[in-house]
Protein backbone atom coordinates (compact mmCIF):
# COMPACT_ATOMS: atom_id res chain seq x y z
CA UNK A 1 -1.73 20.61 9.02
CA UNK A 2 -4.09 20.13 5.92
CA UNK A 3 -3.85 17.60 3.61
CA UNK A 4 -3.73 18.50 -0.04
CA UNK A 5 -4.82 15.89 -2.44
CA UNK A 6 -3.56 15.97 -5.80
CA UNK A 7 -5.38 14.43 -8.95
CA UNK A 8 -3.94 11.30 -11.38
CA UNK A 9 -4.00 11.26 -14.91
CA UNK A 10 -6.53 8.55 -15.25
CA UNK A 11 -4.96 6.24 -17.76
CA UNK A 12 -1.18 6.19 -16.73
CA UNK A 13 -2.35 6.73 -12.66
CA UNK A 14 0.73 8.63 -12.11
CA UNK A 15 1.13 12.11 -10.09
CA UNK A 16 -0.39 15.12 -11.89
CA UNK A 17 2.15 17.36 -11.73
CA UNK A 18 0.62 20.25 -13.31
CA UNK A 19 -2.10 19.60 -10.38
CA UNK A 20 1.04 19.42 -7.91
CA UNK A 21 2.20 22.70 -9.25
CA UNK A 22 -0.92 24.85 -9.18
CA UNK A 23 -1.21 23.21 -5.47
CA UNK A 24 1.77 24.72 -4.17
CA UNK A 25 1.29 27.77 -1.96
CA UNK A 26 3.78 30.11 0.73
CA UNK A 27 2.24 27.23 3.38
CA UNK A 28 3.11 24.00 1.47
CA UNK A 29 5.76 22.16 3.52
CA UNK A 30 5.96 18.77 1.54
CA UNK A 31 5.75 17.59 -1.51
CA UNK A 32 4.70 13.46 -1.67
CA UNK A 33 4.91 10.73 -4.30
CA UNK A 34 4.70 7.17 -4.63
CA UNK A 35 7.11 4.36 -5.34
CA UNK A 36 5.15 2.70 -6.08
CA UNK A 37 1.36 3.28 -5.24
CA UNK A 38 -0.45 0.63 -3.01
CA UNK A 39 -3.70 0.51 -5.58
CA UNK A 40 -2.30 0.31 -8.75
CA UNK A 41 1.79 -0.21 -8.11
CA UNK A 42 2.31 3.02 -10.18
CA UNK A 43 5.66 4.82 -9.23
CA UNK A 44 4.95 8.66 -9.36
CA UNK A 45 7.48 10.96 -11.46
CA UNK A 46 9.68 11.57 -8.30
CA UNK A 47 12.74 13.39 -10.11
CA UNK A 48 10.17 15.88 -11.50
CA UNK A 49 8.63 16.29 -8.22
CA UNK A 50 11.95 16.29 -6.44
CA UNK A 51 12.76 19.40 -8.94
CA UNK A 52 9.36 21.37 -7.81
CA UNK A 53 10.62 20.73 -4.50
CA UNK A 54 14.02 22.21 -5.16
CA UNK A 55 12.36 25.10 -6.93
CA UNK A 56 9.95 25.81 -4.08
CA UNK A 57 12.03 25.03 -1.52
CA UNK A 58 10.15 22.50 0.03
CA UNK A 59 10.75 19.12 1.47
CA UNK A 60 10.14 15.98 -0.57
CA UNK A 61 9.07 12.61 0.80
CA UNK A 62 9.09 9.45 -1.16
CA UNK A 63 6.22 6.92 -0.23
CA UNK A 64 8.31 3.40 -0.56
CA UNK A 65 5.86 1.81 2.59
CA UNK A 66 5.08 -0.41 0.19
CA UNK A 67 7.99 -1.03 -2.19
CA UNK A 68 10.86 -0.48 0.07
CA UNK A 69 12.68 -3.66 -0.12
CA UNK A 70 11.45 -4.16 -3.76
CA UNK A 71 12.95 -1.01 -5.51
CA UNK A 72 16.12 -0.80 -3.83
CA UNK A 73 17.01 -3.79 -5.26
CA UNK A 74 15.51 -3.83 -8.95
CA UNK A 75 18.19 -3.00 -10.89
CA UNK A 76 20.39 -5.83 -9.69
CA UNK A 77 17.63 -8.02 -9.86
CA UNK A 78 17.56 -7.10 -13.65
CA UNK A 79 14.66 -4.71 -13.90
CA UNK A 80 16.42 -0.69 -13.35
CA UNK A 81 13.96 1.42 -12.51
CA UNK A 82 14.41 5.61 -13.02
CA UNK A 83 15.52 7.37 -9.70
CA UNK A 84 13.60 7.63 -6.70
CA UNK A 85 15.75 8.02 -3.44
CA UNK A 86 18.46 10.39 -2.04
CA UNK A 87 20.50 10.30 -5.64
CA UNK A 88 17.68 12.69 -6.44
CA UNK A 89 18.40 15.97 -5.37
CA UNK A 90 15.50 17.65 -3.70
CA UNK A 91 14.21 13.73 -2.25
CA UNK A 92 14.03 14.84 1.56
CA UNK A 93 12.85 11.81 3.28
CA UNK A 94 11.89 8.14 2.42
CA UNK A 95 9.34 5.50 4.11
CA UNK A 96 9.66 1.73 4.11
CA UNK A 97 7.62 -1.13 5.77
CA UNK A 98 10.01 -3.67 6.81
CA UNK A 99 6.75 -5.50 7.68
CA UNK A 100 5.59 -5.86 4.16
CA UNK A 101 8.81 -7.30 1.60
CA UNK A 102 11.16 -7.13 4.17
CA UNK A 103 9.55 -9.98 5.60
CA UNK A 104 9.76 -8.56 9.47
CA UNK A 105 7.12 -8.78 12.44
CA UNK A 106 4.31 -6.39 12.21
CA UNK A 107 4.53 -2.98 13.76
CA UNK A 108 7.94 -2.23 12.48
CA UNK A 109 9.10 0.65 9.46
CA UNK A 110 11.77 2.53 8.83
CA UNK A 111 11.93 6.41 7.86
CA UNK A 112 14.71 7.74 6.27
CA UNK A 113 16.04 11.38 6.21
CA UNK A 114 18.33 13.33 4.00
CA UNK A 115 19.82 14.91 7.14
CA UNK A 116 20.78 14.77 10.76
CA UNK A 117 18.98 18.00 11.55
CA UNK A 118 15.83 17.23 9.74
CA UNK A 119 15.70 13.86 11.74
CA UNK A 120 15.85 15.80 15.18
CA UNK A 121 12.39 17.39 13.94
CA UNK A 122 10.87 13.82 14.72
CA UNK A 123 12.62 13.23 18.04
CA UNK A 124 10.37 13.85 21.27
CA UNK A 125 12.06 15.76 23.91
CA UNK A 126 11.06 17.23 27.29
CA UNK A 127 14.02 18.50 29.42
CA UNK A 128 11.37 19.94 32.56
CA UNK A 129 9.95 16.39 33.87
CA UNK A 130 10.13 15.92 37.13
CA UNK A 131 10.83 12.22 36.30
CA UNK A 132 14.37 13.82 34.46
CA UNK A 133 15.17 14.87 30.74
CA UNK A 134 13.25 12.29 28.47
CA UNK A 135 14.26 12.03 24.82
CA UNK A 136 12.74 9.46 22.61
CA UNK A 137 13.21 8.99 19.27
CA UNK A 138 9.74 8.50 18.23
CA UNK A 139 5.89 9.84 20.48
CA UNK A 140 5.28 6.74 21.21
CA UNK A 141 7.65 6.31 24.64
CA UNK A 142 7.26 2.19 24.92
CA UNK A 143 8.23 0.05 22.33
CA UNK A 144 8.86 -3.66 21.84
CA UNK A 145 12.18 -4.69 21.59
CA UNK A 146 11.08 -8.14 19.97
CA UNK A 147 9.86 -6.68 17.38
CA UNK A 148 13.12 -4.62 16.52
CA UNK A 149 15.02 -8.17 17.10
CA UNK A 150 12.37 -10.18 14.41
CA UNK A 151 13.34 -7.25 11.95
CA UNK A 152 16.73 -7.38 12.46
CA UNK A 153 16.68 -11.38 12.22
CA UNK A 154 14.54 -10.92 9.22
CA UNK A 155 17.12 -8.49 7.43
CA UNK A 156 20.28 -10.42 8.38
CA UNK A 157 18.87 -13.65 7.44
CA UNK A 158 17.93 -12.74 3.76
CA UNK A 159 21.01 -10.63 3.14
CA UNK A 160 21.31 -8.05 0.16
CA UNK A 161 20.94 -11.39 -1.82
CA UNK A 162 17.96 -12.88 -0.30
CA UNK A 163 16.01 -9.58 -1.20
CA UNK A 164 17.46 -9.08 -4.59
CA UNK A 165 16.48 -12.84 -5.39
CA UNK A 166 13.12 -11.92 -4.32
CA UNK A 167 12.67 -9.03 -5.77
CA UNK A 168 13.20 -10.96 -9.62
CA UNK A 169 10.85 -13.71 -8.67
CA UNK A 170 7.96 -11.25 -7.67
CA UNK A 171 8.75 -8.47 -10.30
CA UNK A 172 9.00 -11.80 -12.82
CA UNK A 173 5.44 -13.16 -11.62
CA UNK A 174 4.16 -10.42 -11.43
CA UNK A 175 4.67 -9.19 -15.42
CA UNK A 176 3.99 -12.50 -16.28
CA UNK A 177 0.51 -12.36 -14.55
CA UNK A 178 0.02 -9.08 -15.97
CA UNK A 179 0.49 -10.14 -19.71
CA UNK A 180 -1.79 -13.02 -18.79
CA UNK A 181 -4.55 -10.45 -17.48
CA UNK A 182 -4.40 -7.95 -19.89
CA UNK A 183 -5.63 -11.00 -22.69
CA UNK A 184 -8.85 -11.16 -20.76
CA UNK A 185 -11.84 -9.78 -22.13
CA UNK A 186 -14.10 -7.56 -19.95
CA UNK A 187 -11.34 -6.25 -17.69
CA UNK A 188 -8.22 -4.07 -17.95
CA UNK A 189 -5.03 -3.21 -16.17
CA UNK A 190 -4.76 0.32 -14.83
CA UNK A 191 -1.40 1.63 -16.20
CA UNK A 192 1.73 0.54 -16.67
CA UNK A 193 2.61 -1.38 -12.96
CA UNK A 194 6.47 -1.37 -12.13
CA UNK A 195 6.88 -3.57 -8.79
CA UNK A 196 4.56 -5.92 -7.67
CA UNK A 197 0.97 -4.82 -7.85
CA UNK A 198 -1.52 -5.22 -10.30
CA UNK A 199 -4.82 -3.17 -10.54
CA UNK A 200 -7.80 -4.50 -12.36
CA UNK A 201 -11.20 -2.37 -13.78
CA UNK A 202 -13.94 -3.08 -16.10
CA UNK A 203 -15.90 -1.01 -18.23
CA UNK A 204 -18.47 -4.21 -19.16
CA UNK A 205 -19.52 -5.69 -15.32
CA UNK A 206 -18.81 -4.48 -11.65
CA UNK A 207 -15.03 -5.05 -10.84
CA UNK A 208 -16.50 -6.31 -6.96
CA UNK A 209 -18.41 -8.96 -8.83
CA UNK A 210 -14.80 -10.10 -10.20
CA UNK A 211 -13.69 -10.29 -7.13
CA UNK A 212 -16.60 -11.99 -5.24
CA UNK A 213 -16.14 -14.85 -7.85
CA UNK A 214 -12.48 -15.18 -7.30
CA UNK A 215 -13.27 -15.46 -3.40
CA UNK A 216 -15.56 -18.38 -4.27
CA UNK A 217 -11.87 -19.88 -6.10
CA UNK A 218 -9.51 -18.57 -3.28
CA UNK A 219 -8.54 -15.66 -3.92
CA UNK A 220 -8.87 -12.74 -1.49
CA UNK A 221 -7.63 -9.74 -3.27
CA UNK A 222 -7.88 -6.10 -2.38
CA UNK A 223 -11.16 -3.89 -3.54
CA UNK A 224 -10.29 -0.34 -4.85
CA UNK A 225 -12.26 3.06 -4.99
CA UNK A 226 -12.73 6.06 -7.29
CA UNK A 227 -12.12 4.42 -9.31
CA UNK A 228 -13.88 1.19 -8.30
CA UNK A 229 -11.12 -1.62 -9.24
CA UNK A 230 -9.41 -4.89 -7.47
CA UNK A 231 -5.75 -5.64 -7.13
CA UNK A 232 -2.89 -8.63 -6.94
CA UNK A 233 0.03 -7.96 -4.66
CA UNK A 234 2.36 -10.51 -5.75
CA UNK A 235 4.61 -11.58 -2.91
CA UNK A 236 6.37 -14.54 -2.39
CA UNK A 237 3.83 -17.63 -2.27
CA UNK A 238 2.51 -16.53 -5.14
CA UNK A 239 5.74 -17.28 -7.23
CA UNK A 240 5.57 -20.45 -6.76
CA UNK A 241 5.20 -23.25 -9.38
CA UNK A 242 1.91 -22.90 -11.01
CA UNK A 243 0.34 -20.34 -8.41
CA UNK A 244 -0.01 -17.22 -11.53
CA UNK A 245 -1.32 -19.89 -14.05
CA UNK A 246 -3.99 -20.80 -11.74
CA UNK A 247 -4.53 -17.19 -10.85
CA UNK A 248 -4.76 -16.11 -14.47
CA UNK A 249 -7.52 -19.42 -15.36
CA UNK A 250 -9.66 -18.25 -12.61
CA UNK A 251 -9.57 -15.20 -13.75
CA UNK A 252 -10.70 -15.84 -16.89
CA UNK A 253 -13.33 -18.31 -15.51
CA UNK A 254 -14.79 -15.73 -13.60
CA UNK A 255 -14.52 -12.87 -16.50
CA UNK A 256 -16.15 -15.23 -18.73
CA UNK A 257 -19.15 -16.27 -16.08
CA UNK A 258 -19.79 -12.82 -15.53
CA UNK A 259 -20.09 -11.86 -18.86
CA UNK A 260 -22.70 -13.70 -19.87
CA UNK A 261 -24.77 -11.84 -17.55
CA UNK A 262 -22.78 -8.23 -17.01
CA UNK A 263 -26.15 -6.76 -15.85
CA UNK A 264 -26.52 -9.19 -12.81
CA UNK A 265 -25.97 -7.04 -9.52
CA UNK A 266 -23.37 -7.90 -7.18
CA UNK A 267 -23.77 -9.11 -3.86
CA UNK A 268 -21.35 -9.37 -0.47
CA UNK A 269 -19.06 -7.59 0.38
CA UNK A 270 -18.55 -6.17 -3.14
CA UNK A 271 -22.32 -4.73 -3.09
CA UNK A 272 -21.11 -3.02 0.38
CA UNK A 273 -17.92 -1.30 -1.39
CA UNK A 274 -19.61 -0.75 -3.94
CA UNK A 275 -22.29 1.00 -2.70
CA UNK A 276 -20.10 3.07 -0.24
CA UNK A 277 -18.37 5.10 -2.99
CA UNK A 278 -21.85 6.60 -4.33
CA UNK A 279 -22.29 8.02 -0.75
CA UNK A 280 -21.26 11.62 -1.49
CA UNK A 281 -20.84 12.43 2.29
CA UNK A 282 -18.14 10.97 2.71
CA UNK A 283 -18.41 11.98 6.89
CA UNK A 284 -20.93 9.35 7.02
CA UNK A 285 -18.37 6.84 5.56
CA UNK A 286 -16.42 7.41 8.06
CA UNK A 287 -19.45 7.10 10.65
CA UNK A 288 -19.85 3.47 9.51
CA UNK A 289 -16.01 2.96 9.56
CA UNK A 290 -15.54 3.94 13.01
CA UNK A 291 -18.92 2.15 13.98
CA UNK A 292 -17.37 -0.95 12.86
CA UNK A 293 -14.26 -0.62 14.52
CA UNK A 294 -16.34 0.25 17.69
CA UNK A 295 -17.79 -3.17 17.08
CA UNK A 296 -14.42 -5.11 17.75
CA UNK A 297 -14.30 -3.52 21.26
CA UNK A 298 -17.41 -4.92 21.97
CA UNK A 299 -17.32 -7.69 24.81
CA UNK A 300 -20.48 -9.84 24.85
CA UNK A 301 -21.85 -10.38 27.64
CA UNK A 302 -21.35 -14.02 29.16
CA UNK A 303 -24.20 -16.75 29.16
CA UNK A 304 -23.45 -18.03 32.52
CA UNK A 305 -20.94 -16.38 36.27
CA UNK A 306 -17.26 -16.56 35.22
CA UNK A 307 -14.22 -14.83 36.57
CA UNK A 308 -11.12 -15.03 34.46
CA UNK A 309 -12.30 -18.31 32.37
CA UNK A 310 -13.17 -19.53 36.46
CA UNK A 311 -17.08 -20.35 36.78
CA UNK A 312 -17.97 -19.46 40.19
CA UNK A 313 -19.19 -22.08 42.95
C-alpha cells in the first residue's frame, strides 16, 4: 500500500482538500483526517472529507489517537466542536489512544468501525493449523491482559464525568495559555488550535533555540518539522494552580533573551533537529534514526566475570 501525503494550507494547518481531491485515483482506498493533529492540535474538515469519501466511494478514517477522550466530550464540557465521528455519514472508522487522555497503561488503543463486516477485515484467521483454527482479533497473537484490566480500571474510575471534567480544565488551560502566547513578541501560534495542543514558530530566531531555553526552566516540550516549530500538550498537571502562568513568564523570558541576539546559533538538541530537516535525503534521516535505535540494543560489555548479576569465584 502507498502512502499519499496531502499538503496543509500553511496558515490555518488544516487538510487541503482541493490537494485531497486531485489525490484521489481508481486505487485510493482511504481517505484520513485529523481530530485533532498531534503538531499543531488542528482538527481537519472531516464532514467535507467524509463527503469526498461518500462521493468516491471510499472509506474514511478519523485520526482521534490523540484527542479521543478529549472531543467526545467537548460539547458537554462547554466547548461544541463541528462533527467528526459516525454522525457523519461517509466517517468509516475512528482511532483513539486510551493511553494518552484516557489516562490507561501504555500499549493500549481502541479502533472503531462503522460496521461489523468492515471490522472482520482486521481479524487474523487461519482455519489449516495443525495446532487447530486460530482466530485473533488483532496480528499480534499474545497480548497482556493487565494492560486491558489498567484501561478498563482507568475508564470506570473516571466515568463519563471524570473525562468531561477534564476535558474543560485542559481545553480551559489550554486557550488561556494560548491568549497568553500569542501576546509574545518574536513567536506565533500556528492556527486556530481546538483541543489541547498548542504549536509555536518564529519568523525572528530559531523556534529550537525557544525551546532549548525553556529546557534550561523545565520545560520539555515537543520540537516540530517542515515547518520547524515547538508545541504544549496541555494535560492534566498542567492545569493546575499557577502551572500556565509560569509557563507563559518563561516564555516570555526566553522570547525576550533570545531576541536580543536572534542571530546567535542554536545549540543541543535543537541544532540536531534543526539541522536534520535541511538534509534533503531524507533516506539518510532515517539511517541515523534507525542507527540510534540500534544503539539502545547495544549491551556493553562488562568490566569484570559476571553471570546473571553473580561474579564468578
Amino acid at each position: 500500500m502507498k502512502l499519499i501525503l496531502v499538503p496543509v494550507d500553511e496558515k490555518t494547518r488544516k487538510c487541503n482538500l482541493r490537494a485531497m481531491r486531485r489525490a484521489i485515483t481508481k486505487n485510493t482506498v482511504l481517505l484520513v483526517g485529523s481530530c485533532p493533529s498531534y503538531p499543531h492540535g488542528i482538527i481537519d474538515p472531516i464532514e467535507e472529507i467524509a463527503k469526498l469519501g461518500k462521493k468516491y466511494n471510499i472509506g474514511v478514517h478519523v485520526d482521534c489517537c490523540l484527542g479521543g477522550f478529549l472531543v467526545p466530550f467537548m460539547k458537554e464540557a462547554g466547548f461544541p466542536l463541528a462533527p467528526f465521528d459516525f454522525s457523519v455519514e461517509g466517517v468509516t472508522s475512528i482511532s483513539a489512544d486510551t493511553h494518552k487522555y484516557g489516562y490507561a497503561p501504555k500499549g493500549s488503543s481502541v479502533i472503531l468501525y462503522r460496521s461489523h463486516e468492515l471490522r472482520h477485515h482486521q481479524f487474523f484467521v487461519s482455519t489449516d493449523w495443525t495446532g487447530g483454527i486460530y482466530a485473533c482479533p488483532t496480528i499480534p497473537g499474545s497480548r497482556s491482559g493487565g494492560i486491558i484490566a489498567g484501561c478498563w480500571t482507568a475508564m470506570m474510575y473516571l466515568g463519563e464525568e471524570g473525562y468531561v471534567d477534564c476535558t474543560r480544565k485542559i481545553i480551559e488551560t489550554r486557550q488561556y495559555i494560548e491568549e497568553g502566547l500569542r501576546k509574545i513578541n518574536g513567536i506565533f501560534v500556528y492556527g486556530e488550535p481546538e483541543v489541547s495542543v498548542v504549536g509555536l514558530g518564529s519568523d525572528d530566531f530559531d523556534i529550537f533555540g525557544l525551546g532549548n531555553e525553556l529546557i534550561e526552566k523545565g520545560w520539555n516540550l515537543n520540537s516540530l518539522q517542515f515547518p520547524s516549530g515547538i508545541h504544549m500538550c496541555v494535560t492534566m498537571p498542567v492545569t493546575q494552580p499557577g502551572v500556565a502562568d509560569q509557563f507563559i513568564k518563561n516564555v516570555k523570558e526566553s522570547a525576550e533573551k533570545i531576541l536580543k541576539n536572534p542571530q546567535k546559533k542554536t545549540t543541543g538538541g535543537g541544532a540536531i533537529y534543526g539541522m536534520a530537516q535541511q538534509i534533503p535525503d531524507r533516506s539518510m534521516v532515517a539511517e541515523l534514526a534507525c542507527s540510534y535505535v540500534d544503539s539502545l540494543y547495544m549491551t556493553p560489555k562488562p568490566t569484570q566475570s559476571q553471570t546473571n548479576g553473580h561474579v564468578k569465584q
